[in-house]
Protein backbone atom coordinates (compact mmCIF):
# COMPACT_ATOMS: atom_id res chain seq x y z
CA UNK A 1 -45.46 -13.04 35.00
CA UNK A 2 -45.01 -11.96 38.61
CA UNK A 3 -42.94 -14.92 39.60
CA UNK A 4 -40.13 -12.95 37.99
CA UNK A 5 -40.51 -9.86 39.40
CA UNK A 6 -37.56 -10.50 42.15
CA UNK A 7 -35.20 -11.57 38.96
CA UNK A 8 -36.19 -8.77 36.98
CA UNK A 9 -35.91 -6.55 39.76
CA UNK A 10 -32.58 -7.36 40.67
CA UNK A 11 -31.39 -6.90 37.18
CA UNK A 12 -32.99 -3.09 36.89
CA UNK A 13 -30.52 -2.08 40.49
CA UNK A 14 -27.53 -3.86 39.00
CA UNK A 15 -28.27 -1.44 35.76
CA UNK A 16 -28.31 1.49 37.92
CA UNK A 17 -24.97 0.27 39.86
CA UNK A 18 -23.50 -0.21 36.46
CA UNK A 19 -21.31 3.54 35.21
CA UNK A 20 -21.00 2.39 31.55
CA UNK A 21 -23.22 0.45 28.76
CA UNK A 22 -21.91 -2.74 27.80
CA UNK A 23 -20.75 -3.90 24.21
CA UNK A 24 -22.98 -6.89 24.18
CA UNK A 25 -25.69 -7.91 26.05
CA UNK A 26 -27.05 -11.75 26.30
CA UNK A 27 -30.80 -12.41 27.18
CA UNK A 28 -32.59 -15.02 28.33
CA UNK A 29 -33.82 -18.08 30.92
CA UNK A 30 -31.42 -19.94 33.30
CA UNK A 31 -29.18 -20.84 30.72
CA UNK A 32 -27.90 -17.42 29.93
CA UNK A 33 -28.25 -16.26 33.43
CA UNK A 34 -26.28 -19.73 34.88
CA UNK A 35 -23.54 -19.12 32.04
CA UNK A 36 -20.89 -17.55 34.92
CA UNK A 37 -17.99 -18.04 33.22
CA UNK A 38 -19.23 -15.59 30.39
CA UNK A 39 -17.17 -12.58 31.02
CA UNK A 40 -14.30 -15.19 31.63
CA UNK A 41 -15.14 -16.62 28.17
CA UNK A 42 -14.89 -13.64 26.19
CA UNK A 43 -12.37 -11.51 28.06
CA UNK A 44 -11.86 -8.98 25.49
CA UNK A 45 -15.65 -8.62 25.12
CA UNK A 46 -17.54 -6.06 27.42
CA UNK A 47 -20.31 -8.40 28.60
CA UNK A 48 -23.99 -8.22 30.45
CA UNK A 49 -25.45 -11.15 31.59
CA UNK A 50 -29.27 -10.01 32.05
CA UNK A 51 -30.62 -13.42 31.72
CA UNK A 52 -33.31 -13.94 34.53
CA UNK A 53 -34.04 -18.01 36.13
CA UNK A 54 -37.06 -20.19 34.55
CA UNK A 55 -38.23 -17.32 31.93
CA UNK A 56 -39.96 -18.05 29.25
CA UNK A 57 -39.55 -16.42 25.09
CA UNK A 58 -42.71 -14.48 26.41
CA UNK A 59 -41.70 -13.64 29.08
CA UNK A 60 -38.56 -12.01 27.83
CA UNK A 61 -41.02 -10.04 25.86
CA UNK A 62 -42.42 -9.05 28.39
CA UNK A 63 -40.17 -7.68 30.82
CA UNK A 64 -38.02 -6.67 27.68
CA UNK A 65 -38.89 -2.82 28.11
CA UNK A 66 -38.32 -2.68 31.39
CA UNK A 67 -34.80 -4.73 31.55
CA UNK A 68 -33.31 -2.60 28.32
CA UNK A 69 -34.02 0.37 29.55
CA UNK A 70 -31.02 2.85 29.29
CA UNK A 71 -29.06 0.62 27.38
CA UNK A 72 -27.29 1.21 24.11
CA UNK A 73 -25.06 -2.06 23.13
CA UNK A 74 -24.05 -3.19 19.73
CA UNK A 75 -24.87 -6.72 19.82
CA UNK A 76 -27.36 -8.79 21.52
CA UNK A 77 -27.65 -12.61 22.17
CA UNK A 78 -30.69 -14.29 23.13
CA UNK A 79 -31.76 -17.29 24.04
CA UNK A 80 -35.28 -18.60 25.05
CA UNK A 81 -37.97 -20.62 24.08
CA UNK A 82 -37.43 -24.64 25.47
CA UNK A 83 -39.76 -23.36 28.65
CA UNK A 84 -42.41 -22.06 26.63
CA UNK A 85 -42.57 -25.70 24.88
CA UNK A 86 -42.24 -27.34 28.37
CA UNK A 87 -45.01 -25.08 29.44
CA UNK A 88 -47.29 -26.59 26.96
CA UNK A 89 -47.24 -23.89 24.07
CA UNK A 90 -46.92 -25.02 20.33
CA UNK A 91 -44.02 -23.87 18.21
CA UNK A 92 -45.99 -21.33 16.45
CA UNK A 93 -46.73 -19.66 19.48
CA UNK A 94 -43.43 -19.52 19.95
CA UNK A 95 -42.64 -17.85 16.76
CA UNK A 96 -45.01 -15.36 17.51
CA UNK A 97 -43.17 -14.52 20.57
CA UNK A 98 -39.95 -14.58 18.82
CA UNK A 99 -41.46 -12.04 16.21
CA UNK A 100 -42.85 -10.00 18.93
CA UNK A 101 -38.96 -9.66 20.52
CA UNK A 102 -38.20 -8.70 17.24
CA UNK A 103 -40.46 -6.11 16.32
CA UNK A 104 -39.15 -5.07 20.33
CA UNK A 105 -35.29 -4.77 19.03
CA UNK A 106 -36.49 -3.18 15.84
CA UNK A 107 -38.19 -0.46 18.20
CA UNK A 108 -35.68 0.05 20.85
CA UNK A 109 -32.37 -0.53 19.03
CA UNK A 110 -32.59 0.08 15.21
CA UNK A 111 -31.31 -2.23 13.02
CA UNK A 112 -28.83 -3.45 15.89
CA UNK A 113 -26.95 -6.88 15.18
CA UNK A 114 -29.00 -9.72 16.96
CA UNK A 115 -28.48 -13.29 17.30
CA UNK A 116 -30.88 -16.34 18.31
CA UNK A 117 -29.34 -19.48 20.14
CA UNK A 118 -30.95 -21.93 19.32
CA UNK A 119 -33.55 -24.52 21.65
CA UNK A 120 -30.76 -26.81 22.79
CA UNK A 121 -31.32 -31.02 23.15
CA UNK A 122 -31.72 -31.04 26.81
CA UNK A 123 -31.81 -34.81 28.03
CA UNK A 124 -34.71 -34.12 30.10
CA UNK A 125 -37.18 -32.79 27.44
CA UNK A 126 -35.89 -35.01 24.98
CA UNK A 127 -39.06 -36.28 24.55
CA UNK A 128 -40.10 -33.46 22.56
CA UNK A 129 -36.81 -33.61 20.85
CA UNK A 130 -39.79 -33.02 17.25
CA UNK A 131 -40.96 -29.69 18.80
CA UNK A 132 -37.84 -28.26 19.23
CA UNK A 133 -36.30 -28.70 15.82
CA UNK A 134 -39.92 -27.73 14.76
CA UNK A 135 -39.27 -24.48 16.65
CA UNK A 136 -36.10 -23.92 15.65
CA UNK A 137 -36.87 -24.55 12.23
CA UNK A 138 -39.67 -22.33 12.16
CA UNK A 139 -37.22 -19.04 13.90
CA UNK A 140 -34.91 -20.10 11.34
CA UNK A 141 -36.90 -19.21 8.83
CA UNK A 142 -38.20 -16.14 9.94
CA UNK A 143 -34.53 -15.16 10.32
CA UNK A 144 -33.65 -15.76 6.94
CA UNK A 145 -37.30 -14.47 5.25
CA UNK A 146 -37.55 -11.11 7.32
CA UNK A 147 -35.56 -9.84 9.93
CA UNK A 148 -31.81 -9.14 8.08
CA UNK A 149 -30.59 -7.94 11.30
CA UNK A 150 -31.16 -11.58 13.16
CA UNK A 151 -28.35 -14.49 12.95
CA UNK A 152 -29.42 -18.07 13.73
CA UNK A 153 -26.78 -19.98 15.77
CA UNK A 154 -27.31 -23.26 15.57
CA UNK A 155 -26.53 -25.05 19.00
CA UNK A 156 -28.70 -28.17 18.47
CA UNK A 157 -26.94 -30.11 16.18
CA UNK A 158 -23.59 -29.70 17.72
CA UNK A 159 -25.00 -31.22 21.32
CA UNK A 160 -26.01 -34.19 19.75
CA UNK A 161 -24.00 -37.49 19.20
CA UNK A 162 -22.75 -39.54 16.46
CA UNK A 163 -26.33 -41.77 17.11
CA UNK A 164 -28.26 -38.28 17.29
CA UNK A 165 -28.91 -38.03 20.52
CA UNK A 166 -28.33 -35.12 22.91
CA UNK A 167 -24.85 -35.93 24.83
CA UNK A 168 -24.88 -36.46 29.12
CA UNK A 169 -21.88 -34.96 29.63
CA UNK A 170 -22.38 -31.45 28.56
CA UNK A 171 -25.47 -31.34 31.41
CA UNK A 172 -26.23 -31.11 34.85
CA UNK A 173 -27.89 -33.71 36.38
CA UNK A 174 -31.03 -32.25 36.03
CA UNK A 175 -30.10 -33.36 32.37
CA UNK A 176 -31.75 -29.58 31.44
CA UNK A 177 -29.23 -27.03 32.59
CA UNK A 178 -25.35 -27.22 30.95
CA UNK A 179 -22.42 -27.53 33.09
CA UNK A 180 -19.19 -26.23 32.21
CA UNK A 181 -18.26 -28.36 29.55
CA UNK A 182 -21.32 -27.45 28.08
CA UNK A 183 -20.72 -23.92 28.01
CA UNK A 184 -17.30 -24.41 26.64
CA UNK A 185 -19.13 -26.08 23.53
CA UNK A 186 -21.72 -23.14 23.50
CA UNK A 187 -17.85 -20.65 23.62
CA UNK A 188 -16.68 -22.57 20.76
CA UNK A 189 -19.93 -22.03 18.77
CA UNK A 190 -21.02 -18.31 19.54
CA UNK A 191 -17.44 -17.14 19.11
CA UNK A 192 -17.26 -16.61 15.97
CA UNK A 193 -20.41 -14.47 15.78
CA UNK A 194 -19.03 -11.97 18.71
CA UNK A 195 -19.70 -8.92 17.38
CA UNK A 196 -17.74 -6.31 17.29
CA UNK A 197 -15.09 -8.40 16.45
């Protein structure tokens, strides 16, 4: 995990420059962290975007101690996972990690409102287009079976179109990371679960 060190580093002296604790905090790989216009997005929302580049579901277990530290929001977003299949894990290891992150929460925040975005149909990894719905299938389920607190949001199906497959033009030409019409799809869909409302 040391290749994130720098990342994770960085986000620990921005906590310490930061005089107040935010109202939400969203969590993640390059997709959260690459979301700029977030604070823009939800203006009356006060936002921290501690998402760190490349990282992995385990690795946001990981460094979660460390990056939380001091901080007392009343909603968190997260979303991981789509590196740890690229890496070469299964879906049920990714489960696991999502149940570690949970058990995490549960320890550090209570029974604080969280919310899972789900593995999104990146162009690029379409290929494994199976595992991810596997994946997301399986966190769904675990949401619903044990951990009340948790909200899926379903990003998947809304990316995709009317043939069912993931849609160019809300990517990067990497065809992994969203551009800006992406994230205004991704505003449209976690809107209505900004909590506190």
């Amino acid at each position: 995990m040391y290749w994130y060190e720098d990342e994770v580093k960085h986000l620990e002296k921005e906590r310490l420059k930061r005089g107040h604790d935010p109202e939400i905090i969203f969590y993640g790989s390059s997709t959260i962290r690459m979301w700029s216009s977030l604070s823009n997005d939800f203006p009356k929302k006060d936002i921290v975007n501690l998402g760190f580049g490349g990282s992995t579901l385990a690795a946001c277990v990981w460094f979660f101690q460390r990056i939380m530290v001091d901080y007392q929001p009343k909603a968190l977003y997260v979303y991981a996972g789509d590196n740890d299949l690229s890496d070469g894990r299964h879906p049920e290891e990714v489960l696991i990690f999502f149940q570690q992150l949970a058990v995490y929460t549960a320890n550090r925040f209570g029974n604080l409102p969280c919310y899972f975005i789900s593995l999104k149909p990146s162009p690029s990894r379409w290929n494994m287009a199976e595992q991810f719905k596997y994946t997301n299938n399986l966190i769904e389920s675990e949401i619903i079976k044990v951990n009340k607190n948790w909200t899926f949001i379903d990003v998947f199906k809304k990316m995709l179109d009317k043939s069912g497959n993931p849609m160019p033009e809300l990517f990067l030409e990497d065809g992994l990371h969203l551009n800006e019409k992406g994230y205004k799809l991704w505003k449209e869909i976690v809107n209505p679960y900004l909590i506190p409302q």
